[in-house]
C-alpha atoms as a PDB file:
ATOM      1  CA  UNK A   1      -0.927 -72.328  10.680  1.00  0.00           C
ATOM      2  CA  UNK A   2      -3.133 -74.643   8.821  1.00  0.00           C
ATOM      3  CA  UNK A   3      -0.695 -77.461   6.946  1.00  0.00           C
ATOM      4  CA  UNK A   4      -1.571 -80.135   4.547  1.00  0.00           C
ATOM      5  CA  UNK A   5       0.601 -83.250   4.722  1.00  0.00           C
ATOM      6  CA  UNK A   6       1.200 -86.538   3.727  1.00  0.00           C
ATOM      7  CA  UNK A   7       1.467 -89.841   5.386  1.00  0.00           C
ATOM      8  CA  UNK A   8       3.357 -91.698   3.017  1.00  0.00           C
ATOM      9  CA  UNK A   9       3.832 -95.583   4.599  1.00  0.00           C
ATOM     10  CA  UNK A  10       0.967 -96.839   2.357  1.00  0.00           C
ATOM     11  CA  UNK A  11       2.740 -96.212  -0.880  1.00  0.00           C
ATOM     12  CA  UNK A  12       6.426 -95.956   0.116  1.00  0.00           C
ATOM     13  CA  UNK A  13       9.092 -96.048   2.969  1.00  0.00           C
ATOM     14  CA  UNK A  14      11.668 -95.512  -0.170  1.00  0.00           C
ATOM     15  CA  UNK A  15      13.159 -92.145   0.962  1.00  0.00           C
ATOM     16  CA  UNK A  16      13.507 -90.778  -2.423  1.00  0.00           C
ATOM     17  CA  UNK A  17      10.386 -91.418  -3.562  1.00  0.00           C
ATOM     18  CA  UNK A  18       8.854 -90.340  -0.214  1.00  0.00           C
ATOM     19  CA  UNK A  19      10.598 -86.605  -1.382  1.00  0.00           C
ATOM     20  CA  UNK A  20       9.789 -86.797  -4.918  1.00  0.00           C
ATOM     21  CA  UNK A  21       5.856 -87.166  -4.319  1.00  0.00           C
ATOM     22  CA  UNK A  22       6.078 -84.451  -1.571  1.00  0.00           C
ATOM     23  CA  UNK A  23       7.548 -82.042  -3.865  1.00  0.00           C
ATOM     24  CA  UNK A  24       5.714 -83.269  -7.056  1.00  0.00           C
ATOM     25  CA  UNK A  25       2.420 -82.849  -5.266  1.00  0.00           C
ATOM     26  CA  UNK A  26       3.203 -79.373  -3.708  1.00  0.00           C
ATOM     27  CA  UNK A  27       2.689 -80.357   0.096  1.00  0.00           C
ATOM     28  CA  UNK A  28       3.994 -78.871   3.360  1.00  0.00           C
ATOM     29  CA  UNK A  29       5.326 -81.870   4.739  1.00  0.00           C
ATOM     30  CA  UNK A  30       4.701 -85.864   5.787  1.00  0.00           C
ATOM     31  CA  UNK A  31       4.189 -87.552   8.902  1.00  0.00           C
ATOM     32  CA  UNK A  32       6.846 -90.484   9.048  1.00  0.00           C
ATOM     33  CA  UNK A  33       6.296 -93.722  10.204  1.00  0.00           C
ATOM     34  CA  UNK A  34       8.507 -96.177   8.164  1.00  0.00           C
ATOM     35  CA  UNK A  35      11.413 -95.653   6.111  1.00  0.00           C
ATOM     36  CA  UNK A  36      14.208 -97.549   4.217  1.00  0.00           C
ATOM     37  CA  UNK A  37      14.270-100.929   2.236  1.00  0.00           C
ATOM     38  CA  UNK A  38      13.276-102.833   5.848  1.00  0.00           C
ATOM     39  CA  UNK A  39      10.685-100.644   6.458  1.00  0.00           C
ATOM     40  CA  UNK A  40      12.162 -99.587   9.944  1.00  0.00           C
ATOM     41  CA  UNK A  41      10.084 -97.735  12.115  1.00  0.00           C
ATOM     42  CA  UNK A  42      10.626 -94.580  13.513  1.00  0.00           C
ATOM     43  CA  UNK A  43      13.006 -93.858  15.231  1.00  0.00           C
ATOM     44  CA  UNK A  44      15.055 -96.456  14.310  1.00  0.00           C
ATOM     45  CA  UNK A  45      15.639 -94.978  10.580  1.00  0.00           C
ATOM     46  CA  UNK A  46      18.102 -93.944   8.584  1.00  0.00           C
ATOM     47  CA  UNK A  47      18.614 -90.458  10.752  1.00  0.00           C
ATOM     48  CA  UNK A  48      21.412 -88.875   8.776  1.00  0.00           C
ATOM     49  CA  UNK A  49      20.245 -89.659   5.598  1.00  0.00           C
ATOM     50  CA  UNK A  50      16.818 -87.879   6.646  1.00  0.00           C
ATOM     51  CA  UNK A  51      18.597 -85.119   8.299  1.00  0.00           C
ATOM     52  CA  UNK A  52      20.061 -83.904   4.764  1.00  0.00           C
ATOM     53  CA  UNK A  53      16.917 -83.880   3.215  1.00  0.00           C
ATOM     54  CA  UNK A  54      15.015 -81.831   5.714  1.00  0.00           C
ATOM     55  CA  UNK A  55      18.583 -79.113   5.907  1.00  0.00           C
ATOM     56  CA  UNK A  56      18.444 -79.270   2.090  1.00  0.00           C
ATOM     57  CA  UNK A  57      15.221 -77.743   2.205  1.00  0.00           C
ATOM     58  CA  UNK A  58      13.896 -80.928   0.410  1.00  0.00           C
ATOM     59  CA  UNK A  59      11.511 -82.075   3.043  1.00  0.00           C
ATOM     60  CA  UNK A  60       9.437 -81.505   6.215  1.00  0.00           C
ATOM     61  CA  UNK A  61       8.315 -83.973   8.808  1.00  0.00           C
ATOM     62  CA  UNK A  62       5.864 -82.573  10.705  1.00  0.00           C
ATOM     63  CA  UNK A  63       4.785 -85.649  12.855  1.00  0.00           C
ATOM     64  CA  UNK A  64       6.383 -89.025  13.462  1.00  0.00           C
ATOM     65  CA  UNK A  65       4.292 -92.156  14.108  1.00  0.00           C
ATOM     66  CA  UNK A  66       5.959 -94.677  16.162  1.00  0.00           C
ATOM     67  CA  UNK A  67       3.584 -96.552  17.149  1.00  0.00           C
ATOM     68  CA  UNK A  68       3.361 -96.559  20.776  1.00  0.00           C
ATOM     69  CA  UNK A  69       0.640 -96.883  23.375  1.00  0.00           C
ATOM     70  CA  UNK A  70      -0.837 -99.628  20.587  1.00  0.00           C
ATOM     71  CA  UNK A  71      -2.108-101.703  23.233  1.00  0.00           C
ATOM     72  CA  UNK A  72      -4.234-102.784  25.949  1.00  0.00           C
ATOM     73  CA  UNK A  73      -4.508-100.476  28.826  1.00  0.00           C
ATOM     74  CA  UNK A  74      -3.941-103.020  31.284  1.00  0.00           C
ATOM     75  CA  UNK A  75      -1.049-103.954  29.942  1.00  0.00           C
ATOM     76  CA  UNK A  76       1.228-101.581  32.552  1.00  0.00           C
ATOM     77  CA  UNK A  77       4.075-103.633  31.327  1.00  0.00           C
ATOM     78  CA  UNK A  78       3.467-102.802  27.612  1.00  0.00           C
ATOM     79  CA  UNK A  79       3.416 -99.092  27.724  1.00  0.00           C
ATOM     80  CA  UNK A  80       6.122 -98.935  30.258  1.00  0.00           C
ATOM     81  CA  UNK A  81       8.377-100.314  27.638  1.00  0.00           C
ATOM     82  CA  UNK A  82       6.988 -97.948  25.529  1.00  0.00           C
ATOM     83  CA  UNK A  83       7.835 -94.894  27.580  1.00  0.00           C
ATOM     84  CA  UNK A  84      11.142 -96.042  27.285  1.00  0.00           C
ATOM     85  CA  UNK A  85      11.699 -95.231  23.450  1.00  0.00           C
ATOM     86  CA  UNK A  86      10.259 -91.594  24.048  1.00  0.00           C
ATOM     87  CA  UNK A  87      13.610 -90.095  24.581  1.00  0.00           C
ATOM     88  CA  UNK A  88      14.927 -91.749  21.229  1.00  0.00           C
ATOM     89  CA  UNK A  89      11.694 -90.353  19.668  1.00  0.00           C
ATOM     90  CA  UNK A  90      12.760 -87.192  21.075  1.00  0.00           C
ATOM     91  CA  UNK A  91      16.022 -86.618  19.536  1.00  0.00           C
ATOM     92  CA  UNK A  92      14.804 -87.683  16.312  1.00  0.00           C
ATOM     93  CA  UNK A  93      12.549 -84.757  16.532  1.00  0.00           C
ATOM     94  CA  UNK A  94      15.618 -82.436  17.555  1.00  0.00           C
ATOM     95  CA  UNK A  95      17.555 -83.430  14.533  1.00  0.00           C
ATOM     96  CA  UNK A  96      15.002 -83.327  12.070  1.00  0.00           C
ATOM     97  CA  UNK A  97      12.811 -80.303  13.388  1.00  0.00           C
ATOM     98  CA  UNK A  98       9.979 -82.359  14.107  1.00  0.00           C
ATOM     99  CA  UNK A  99       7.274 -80.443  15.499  1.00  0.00           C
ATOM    100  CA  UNK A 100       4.968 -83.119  16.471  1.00  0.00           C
ATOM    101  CA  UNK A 101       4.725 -87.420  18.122  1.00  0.00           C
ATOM    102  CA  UNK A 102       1.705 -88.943  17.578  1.00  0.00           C
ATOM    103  CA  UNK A 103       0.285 -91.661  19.658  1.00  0.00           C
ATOM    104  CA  UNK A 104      -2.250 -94.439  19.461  1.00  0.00           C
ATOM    105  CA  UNK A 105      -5.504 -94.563  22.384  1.00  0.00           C
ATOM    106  CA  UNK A 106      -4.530 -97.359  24.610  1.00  0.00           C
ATOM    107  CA  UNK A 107      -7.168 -99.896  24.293  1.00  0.00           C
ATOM    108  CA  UNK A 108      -9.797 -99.593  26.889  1.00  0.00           C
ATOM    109  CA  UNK A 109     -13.694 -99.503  27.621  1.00  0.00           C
ATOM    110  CA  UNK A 110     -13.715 -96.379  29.915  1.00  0.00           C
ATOM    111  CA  UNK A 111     -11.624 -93.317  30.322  1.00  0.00           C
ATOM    112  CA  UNK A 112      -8.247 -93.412  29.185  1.00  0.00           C
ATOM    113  CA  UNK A 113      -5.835 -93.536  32.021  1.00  0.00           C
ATOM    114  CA  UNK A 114      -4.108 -90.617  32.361  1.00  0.00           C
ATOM    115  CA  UNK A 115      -0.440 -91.836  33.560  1.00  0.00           C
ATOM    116  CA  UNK A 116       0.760 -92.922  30.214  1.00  0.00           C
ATOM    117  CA  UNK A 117       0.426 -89.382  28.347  1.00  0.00           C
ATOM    118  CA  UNK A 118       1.406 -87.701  31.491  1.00  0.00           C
ATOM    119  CA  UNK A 119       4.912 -89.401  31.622  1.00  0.00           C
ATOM    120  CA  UNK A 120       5.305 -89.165  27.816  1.00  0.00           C
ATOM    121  CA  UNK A 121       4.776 -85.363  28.290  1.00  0.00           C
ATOM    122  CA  UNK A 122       7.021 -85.162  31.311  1.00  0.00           C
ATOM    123  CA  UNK A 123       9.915 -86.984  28.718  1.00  0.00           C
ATOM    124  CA  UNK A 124       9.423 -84.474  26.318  1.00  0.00           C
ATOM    125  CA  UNK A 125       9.968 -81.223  28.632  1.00  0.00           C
ATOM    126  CA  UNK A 126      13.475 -81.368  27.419  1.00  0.00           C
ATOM    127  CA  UNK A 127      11.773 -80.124  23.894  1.00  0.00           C
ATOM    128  CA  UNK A 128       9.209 -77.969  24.010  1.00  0.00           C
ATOM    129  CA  UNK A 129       8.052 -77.321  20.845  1.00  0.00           C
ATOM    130  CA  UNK A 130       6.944 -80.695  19.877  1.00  0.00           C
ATOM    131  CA  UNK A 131       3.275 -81.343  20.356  1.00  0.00           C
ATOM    132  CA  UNK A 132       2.222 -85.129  21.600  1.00  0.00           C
ATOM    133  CA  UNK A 133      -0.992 -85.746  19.821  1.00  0.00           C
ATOM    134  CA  UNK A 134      -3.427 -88.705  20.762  1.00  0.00           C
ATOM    135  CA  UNK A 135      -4.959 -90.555  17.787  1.00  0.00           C
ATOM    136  CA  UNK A 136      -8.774 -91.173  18.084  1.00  0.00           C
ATOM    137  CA  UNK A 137      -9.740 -94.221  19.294  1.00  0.00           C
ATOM    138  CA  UNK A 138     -13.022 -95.038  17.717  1.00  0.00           C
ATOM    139  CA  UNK A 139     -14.914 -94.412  21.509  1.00  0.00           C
ATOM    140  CA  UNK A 140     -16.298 -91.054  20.798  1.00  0.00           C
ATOM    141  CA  UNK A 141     -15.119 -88.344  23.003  1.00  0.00           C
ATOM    142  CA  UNK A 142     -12.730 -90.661  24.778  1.00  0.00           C
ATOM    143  CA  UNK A 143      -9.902 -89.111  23.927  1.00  0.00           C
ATOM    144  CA  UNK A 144     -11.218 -85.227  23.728  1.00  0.00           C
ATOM    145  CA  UNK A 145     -12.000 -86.575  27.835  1.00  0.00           C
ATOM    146  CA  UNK A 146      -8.494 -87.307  28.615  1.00  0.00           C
ATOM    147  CA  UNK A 147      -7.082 -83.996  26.647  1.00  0.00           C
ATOM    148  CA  UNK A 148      -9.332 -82.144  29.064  1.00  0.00           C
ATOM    149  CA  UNK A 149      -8.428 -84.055  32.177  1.00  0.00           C
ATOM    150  CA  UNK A 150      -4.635 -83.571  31.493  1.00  0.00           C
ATOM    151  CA  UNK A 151      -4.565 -79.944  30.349  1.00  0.00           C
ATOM    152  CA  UNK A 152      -2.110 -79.597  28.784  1.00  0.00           C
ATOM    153  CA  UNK A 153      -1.525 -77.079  25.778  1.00  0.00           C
ATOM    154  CA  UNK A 154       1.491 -79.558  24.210  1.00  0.00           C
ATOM    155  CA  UNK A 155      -1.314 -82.385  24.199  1.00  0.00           C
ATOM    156  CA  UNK A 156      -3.849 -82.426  21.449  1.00  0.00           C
ATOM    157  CA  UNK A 157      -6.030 -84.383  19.798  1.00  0.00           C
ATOM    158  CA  UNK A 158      -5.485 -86.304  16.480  1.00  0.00           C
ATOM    159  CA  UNK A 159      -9.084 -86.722  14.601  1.00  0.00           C
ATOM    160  CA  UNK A 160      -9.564 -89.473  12.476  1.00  0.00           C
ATOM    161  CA  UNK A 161     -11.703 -88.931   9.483  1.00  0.00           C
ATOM    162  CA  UNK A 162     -12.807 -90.100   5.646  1.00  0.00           C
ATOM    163  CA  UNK A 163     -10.676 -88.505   3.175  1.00  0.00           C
ATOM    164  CA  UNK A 164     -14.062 -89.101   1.200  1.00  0.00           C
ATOM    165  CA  UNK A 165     -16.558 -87.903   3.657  1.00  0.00           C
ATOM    166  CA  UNK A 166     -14.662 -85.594   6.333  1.00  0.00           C
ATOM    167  CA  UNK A 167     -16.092 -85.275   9.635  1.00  0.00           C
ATOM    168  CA  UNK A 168     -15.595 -84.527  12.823  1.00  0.00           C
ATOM    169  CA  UNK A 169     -16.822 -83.601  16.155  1.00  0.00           C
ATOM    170  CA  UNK A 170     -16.394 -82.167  18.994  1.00  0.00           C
ATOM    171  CA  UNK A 171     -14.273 -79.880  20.804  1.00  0.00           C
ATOM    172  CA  UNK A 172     -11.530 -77.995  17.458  1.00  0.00           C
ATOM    173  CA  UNK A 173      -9.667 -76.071  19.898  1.00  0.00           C
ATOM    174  CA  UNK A 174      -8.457 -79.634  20.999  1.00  0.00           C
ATOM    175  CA  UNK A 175      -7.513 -80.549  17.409  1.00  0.00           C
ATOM    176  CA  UNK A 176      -3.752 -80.718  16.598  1.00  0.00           C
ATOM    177  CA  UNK A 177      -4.507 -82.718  13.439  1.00  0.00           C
ATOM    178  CA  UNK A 178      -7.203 -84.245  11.083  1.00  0.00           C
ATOM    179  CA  UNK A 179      -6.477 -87.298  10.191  1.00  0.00           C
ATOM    180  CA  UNK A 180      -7.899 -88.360   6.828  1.00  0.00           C
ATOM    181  CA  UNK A 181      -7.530 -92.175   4.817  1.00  0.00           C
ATOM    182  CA  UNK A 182      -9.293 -93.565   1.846  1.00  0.00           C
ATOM    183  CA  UNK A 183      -8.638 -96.611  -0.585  1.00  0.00           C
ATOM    184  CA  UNK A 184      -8.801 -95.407  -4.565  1.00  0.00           C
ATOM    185  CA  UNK A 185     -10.049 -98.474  -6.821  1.00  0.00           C
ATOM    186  CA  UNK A 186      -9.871 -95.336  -9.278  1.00  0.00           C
ATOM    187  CA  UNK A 187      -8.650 -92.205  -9.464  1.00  0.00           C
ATOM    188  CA  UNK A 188     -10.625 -89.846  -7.103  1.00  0.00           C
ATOM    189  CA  UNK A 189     -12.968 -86.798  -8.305  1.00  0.00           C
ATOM    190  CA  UNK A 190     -10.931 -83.781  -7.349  1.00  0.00           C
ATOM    191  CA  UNK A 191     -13.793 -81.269  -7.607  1.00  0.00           C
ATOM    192  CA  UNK A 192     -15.840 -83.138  -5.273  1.00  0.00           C
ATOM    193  CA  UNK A 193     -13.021 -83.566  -2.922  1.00  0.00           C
ATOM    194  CA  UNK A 194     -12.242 -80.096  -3.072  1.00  0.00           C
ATOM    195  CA  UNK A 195     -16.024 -78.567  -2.396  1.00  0.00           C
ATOM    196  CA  UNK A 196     -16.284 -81.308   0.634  1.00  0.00           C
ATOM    197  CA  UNK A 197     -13.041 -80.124   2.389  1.00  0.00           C
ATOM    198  CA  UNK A 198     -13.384 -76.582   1.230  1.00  0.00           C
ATOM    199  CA  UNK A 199     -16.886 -76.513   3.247  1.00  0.00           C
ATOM    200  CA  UNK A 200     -15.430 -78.852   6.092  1.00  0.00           C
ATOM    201  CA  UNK A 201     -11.989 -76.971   6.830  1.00  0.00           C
ATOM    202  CA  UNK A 202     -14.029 -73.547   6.849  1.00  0.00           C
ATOM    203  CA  UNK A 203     -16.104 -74.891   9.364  1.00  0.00           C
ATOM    204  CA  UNK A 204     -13.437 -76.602  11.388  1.00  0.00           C
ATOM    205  CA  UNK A 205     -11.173 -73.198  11.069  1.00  0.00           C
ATOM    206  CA  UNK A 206     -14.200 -71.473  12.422  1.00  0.00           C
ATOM    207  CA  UNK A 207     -14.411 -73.108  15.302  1.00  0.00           C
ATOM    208  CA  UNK A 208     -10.736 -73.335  16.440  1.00  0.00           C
ATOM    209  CA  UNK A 209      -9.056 -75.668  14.366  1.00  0.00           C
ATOM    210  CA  UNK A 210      -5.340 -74.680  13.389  1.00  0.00           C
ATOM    211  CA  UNK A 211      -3.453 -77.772  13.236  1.00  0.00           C
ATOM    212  CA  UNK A 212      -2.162 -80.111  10.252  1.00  0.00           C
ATOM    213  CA  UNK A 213      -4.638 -81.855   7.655  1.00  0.00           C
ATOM    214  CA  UNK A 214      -2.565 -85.242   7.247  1.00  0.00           C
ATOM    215  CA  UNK A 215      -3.749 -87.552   4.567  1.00  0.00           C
ATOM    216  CA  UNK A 216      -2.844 -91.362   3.382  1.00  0.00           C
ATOM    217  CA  UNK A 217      -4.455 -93.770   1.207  1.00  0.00           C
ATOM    218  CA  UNK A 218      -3.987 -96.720  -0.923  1.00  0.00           C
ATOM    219  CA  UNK A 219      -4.838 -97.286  -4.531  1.00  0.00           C
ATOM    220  CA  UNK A 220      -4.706-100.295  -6.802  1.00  0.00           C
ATOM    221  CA  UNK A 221      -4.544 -97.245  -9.883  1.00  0.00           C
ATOM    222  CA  UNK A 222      -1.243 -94.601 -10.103  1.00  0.00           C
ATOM    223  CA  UNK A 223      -0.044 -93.379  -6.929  1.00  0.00           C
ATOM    224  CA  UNK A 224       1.196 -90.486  -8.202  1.00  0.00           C
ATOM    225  CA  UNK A 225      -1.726 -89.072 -10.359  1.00  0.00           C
ATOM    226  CA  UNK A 226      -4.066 -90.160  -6.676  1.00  0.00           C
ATOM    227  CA  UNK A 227      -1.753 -88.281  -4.589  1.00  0.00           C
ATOM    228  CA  UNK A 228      -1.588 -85.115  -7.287  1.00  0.00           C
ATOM    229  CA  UNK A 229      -5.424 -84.997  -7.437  1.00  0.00           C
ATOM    230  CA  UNK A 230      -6.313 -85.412  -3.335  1.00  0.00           C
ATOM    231  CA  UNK A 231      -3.103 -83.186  -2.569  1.00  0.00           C
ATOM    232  CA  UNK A 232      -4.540 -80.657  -5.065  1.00  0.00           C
ATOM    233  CA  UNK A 233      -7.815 -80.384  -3.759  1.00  0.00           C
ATOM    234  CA  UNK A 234      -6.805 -80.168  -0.243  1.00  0.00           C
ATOM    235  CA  UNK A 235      -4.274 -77.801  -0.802  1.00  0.00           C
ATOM    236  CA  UNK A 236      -6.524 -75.431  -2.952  1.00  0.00           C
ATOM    237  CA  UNK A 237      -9.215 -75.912   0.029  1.00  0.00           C
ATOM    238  CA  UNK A 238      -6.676 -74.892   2.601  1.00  0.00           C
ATOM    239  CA  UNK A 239      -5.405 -71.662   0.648  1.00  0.00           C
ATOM    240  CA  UNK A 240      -7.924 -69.298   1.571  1.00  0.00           C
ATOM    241  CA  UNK A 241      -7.850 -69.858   5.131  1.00  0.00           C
ATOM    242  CA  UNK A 242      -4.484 -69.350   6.072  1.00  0.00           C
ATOM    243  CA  UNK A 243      -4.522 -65.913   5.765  1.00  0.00           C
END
């Protein structure tokens, strides 16, 4: 079902303020990437302290973010090491009833190599519920070509987007998530971010788009009264097509 979510490491890895906004702004859930006073990264966290949250009903993490495949493609070496925190990934997810791991595009001028996502898929058979989802790369189509030439159903795309100006091409039935960012020198116009993502989303849902609408930004005015406004409008823009 359609989701809208919040990716909070911009504004805060403080865990308690990471719940209060999510609840304060009426979302489904964040995408985690950093958390505690260190700013660990996922999954090295603070596990039991975000496992009573999410059985308390207080929170939802819908994706984690740790960072791997953020690298050349050529560098075998690199991603190897990477495959090797998968399983810890993995039993975050069990604990926490995440649903989703997102990964970066290697770094590389052709087709992404297909070896990487294949093994990180083959470490998660152990869960199958939880999604692996490939973040665009900036090549167009480059990662909508290795989705295709893996085909798999647990591996989807993760479109990258304007929070300002959405858009995005391309195949939606391979979209897991929309990816959305912005900076705020002042607080943003929540009418006209509403009409722009209530057009956009009922286009996207159209076509076959059913995944998570994930949003993060910085701003140099309140975070809280941003967050309320963009939250808001995406939320309100969402409504009417998740029935």
């Amino acid at each position: 079902m359609l989701s809208v979510c919040w990716q909070p490491a911009l504004i805060t890895s403080d865990l308690g303020r990471i719940v209060h906004y999510a609840g304060l702004w009426g979302v489904d859930g964040v995408e985690l990437r950093t958390l505690g006073r260190h700013e660990e990264r996922v999954p090295d966290v603070n596990v039991a302290a975000l496992q009573r949250r999410v059985d308390d009903g207080e929170l939802e993490v819908v994706t984690v973010d740790p960072g791997l495949f953020a690298s050349d493609a050529e560098e075998r070496s690199v991603w190897m090491n990477d495959l090797q925190q998968v399983p810890d990934v993995v039993r975050l997810c069990r604990r926490v009833a995440v649903r989703a791991i997102l990964l970066e595009g290697l770094v590389t001028p052709g087709g992404l190599p297909t070896a990487p996502y294949e093994e990180a898929l083959h470490l998660t058979r152990t869960s199958p519920g939880v999604r692996l989802l490939v973040r665009d790369t900036g090549v167009e189509g480059q990662v909508a070509d290795l989705i295709s030439r893996v085909g798999s159903d647990r591996l989807k795309r993760a479109a990258v987007t304007a929070l300002s100006e959405p858009l995005v091409r391309g195949d939606m039935t391979q979209v897991g998530m929309i990816r959305c960012c912005s900076d705020f020198g002042e607080l943003p116009d929540q009418s006209v971010l509403f009409a722009s993502w209530s057009a956009f989303l009922t286009e996207k849902v159209a076509a076959g788009f059913t995944g998570d609408v994930v949003f993060e930004f910085t701003s140099v005015v309140e975070p809280g009264k941003a967050g309320l406004r963009v939250a808001t409008a995406l939320i309100n823009a969402a409504a009417p097509l998740r029935k």
